[in-house]
C-alpha atoms as a PDB file:
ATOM      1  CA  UNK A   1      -4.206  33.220  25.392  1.00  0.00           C
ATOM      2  CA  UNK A   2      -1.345  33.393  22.941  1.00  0.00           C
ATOM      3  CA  UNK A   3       2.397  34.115  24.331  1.00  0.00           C
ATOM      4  CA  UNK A   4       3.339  37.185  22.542  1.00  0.00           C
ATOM      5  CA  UNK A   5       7.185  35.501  22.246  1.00  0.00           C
ATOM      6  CA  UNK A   6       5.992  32.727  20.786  1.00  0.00           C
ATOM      7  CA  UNK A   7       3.831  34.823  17.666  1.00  0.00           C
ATOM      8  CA  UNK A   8       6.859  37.340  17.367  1.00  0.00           C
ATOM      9  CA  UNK A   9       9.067  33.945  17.460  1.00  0.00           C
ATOM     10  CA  UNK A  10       7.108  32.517  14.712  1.00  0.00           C
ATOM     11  CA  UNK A  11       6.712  35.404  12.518  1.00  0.00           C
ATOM     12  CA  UNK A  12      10.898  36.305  12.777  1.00  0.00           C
ATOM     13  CA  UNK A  13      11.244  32.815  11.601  1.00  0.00           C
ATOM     14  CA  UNK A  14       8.471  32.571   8.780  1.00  0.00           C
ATOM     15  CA  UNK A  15      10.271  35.806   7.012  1.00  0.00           C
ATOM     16  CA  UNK A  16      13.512  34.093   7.361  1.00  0.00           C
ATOM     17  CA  UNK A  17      12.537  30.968   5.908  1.00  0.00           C
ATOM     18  CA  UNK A  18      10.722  33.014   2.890  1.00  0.00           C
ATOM     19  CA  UNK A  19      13.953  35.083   2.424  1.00  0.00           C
ATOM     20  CA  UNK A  20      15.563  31.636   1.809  1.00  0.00           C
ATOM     21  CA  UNK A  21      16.562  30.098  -1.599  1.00  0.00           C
ATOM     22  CA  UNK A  22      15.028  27.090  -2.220  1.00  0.00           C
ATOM     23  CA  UNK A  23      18.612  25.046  -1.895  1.00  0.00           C
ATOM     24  CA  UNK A  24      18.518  27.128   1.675  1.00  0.00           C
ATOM     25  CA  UNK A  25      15.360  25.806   2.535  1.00  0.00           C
ATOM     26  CA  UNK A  26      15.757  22.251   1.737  1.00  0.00           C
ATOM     27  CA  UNK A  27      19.197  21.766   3.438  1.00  0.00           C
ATOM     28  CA  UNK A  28      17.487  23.635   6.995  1.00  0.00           C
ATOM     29  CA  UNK A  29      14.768  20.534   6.389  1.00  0.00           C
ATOM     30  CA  UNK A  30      17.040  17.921   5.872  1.00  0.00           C
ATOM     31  CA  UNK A  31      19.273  19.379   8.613  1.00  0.00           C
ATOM     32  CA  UNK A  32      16.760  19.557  11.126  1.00  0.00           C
ATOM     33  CA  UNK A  33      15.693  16.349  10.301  1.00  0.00           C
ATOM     34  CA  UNK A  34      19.184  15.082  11.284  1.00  0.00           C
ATOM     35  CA  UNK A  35      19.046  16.536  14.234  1.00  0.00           C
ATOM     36  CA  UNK A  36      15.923  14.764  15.056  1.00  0.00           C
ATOM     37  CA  UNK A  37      17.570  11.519  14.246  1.00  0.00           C
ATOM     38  CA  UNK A  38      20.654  12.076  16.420  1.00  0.00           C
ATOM     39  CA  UNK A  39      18.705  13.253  19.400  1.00  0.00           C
ATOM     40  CA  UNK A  40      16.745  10.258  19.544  1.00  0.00           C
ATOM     41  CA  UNK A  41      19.614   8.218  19.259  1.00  0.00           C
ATOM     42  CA  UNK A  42      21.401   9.932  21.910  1.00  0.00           C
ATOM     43  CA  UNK A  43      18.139  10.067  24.306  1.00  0.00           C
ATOM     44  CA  UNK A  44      18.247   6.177  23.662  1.00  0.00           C
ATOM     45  CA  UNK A  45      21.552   5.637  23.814  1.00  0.00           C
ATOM     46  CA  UNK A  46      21.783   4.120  20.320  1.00  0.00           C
ATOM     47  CA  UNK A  47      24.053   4.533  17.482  1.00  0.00           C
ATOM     48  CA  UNK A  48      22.263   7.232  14.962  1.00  0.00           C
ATOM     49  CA  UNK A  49      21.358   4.466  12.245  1.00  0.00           C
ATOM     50  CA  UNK A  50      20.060   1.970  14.739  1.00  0.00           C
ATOM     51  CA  UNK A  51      17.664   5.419  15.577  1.00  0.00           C
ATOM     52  CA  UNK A  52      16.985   5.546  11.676  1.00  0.00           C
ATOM     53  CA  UNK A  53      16.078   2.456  11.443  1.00  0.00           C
ATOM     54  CA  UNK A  54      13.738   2.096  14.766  1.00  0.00           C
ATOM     55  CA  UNK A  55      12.259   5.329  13.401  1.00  0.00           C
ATOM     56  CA  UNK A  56      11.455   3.539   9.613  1.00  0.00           C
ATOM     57  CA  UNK A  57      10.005   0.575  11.557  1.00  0.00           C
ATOM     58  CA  UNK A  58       7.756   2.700  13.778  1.00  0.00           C
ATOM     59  CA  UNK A  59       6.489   4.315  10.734  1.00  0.00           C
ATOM     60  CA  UNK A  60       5.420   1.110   8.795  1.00  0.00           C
ATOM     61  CA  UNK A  61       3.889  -0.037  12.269  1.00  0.00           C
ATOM     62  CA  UNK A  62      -0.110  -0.801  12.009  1.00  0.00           C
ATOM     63  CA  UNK A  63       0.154  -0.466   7.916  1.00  0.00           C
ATOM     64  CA  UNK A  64      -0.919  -3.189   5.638  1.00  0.00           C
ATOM     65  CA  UNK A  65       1.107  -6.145   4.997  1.00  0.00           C
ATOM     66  CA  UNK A  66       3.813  -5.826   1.971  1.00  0.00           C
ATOM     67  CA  UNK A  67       6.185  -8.298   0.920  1.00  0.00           C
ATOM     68  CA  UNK A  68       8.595  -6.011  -0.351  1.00  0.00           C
ATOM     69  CA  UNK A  69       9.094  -4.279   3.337  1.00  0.00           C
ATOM     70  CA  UNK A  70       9.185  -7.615   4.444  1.00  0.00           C
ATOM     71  CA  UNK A  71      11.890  -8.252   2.636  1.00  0.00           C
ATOM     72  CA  UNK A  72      13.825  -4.614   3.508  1.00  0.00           C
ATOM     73  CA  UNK A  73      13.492  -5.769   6.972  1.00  0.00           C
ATOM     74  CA  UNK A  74      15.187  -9.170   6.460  1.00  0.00           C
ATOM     75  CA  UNK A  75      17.969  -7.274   4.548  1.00  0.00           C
ATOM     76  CA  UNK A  76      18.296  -4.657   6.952  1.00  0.00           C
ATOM     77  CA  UNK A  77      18.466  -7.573  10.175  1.00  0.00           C
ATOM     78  CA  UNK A  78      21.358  -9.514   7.701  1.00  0.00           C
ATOM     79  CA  UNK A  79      23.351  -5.730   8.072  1.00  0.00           C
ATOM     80  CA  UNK A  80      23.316  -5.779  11.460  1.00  0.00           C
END
């Protein structure tokens, strides 16, 4: 069973989104995607780019080998 909230919830915020400019749209994804990033820092009590880059790392985590992110990594540990 489906929470009526939730559908009307959804639905306000679909015909919002479509009502939105395409600039509009893409600054609410990158915004919200900030606000990922800063919640996880603060739930983990890290600084927001240590959070970016534990995020990047988790991401490249059980993919193939690559030099070249090898080599990111070794820059990004000589930042620190």
């Amino acid at each position: 069973m489906r929470s009526k909230l939730a559908e009307q919830l959804r639905k306000d915020t679909d015909e919002s989104v479509r009502q939105m400019s395409v600039d509009e749209r893409l600054d609410l994804a990158l915004s919200l995607g900030n606000t990922v990033i800063e919640t996880f820092a603060w739930s983990r009590g890290i600084t927001y780019d240590e959070a970016l880059r534990l995020l990047q790392k988790e991401k490249r985590h059980g993919r193939r080998y690559s030099r070249c992110i090898e080599e990111l990594d070794v820059e990004d540990k000589a930042v620190r």
